[in-house]
Protein backbone atom coordinates (compact mmCIF):
# COMPACT_ATOMS: atom_id res chain seq x y z
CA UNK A 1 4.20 -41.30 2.68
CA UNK A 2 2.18 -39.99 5.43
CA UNK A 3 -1.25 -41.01 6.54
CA UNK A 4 -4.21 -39.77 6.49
CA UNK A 5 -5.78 -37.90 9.80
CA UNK A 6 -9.10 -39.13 8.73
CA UNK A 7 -8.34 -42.80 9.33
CA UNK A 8 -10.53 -45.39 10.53
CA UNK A 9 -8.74 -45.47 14.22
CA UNK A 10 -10.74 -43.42 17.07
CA UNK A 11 -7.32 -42.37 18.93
CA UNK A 12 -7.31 -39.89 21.64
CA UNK A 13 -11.01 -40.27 22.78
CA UNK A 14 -11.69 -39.57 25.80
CA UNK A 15 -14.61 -41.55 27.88
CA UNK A 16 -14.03 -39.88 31.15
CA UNK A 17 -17.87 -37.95 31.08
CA UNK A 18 -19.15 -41.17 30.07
CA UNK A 19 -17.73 -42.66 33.47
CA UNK A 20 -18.67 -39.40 35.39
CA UNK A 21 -21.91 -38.97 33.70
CA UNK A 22 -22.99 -43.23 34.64
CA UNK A 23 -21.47 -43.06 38.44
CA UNK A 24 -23.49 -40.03 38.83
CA UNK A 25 -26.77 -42.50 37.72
CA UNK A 26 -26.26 -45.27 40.34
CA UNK A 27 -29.65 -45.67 42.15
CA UNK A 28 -31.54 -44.99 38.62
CA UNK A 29 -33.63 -47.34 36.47
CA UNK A 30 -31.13 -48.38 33.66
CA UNK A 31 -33.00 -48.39 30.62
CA UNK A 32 -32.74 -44.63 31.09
CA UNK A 33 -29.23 -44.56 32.04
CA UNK A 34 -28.65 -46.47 28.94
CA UNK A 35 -30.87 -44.56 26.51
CA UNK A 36 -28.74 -41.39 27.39
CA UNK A 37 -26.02 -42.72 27.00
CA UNK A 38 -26.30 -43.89 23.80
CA UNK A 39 -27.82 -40.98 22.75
CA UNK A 40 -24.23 -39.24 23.14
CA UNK A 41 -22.15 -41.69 21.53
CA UNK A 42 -20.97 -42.93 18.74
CA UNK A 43 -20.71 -46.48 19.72
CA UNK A 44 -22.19 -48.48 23.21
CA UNK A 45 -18.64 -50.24 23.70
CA UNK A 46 -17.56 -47.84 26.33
CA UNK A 47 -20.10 -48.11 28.31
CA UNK A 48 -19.70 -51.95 29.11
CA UNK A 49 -16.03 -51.13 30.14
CA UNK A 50 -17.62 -50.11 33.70
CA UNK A 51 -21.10 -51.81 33.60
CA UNK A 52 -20.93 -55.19 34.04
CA UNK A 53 -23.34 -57.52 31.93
CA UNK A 54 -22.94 -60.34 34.33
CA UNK A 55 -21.80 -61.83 37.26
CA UNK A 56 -18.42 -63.23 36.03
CA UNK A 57 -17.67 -59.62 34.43
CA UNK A 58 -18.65 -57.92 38.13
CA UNK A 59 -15.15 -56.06 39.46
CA UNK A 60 -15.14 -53.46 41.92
CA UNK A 61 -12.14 -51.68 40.80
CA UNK A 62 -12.09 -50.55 36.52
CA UNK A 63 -8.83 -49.40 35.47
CA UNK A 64 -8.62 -47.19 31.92
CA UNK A 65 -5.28 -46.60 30.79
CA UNK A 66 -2.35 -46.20 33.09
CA UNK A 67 -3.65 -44.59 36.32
CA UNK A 68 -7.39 -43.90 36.02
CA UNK A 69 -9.58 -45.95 38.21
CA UNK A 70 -13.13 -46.31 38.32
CA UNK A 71 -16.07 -48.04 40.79
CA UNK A 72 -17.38 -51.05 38.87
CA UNK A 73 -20.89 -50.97 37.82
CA UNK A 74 -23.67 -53.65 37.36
CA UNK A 75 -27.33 -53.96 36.95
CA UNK A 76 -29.05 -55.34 39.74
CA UNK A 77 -32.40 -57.67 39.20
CA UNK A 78 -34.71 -54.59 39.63
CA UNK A 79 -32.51 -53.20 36.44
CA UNK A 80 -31.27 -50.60 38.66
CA UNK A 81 -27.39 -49.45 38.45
CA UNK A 82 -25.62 -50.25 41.52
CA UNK A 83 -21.90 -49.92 42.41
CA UNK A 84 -20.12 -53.39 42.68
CA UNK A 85 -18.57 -51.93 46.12
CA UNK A 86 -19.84 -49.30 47.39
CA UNK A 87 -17.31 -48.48 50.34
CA UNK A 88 -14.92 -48.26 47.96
CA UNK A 89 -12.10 -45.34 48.54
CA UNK A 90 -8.72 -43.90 47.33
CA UNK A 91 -7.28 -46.33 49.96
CA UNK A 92 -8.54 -49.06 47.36
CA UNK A 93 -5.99 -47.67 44.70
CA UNK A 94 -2.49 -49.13 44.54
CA UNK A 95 -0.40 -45.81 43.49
CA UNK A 96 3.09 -47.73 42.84
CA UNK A 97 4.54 -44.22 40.58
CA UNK A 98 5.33 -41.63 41.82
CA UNK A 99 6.04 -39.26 39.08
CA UNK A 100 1.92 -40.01 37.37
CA UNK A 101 -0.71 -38.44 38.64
CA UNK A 102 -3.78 -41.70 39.65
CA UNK A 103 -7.30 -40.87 39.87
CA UNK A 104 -10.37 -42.49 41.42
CA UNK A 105 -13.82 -41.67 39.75
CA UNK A 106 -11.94 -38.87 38.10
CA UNK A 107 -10.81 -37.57 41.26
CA UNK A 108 -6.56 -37.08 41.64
CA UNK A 109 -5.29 -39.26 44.34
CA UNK A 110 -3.18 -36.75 45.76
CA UNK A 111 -2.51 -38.19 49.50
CA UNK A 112 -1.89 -41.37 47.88
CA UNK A 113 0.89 -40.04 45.13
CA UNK A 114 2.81 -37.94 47.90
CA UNK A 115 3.04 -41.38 49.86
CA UNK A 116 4.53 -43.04 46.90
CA UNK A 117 7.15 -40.23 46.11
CA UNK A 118 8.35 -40.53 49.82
CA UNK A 119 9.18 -44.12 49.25
């Protein structure tokens, strides 16, 4: 018996404009961030998987999935987005395959990948 495609698991979805779309709002006032956000989705879960709500859940470094990386995100006391690190760069990224392709903030860590394959 096979089953159904309109089950109640969301497989395959893909968040990546989500995590474009909220870098691309540090500096902004977050209730507006947040507002359009929501306005686009279908549930708010997503967007806590960068943003931090608190201290203890601050990390620079977000990995989704296998090899996609993203800057960590938190709301500062002025409710402002900020980046947890700012200076943070494909150097950050531990590529340890060399046969996937790793991204940073969507970006393919292409140095990074030919330095694994060489070792």
């Amino acid at each position: 018996m096979r089953a159904s495609m309109h089950g109640r698991q969301n497989r395959g979805l893909d968040y990546s404009p989500l995590f474009r779309f909220l870098l691309s709002k540090v500096g902004h006032d977050w209730s507006a961030v947040h507002s359009e956000a929501c306005s686009r989705l279908d549930q708010e879960a997503p967007i806590y998987w960068l943003v931090a709500r608190s201290d203890e859940e601050k990390r620079e470094l977000v990995r989704i999935g296998e090899s996609s990386f993203y800057s960590g995100l938190f709301i500062d006391e002025h409710h402002i987005l900020r980046q947890v690190n700012p200076s943070l760069g494909p150097d950050d990224v531990d590529v340890t395959c060399s046969c996937c392709t790793y991204t940073l903030n969507g970006v393919p860590l292409l140095r990074k990948r030919e330095d694994a394959q060489r070792s």
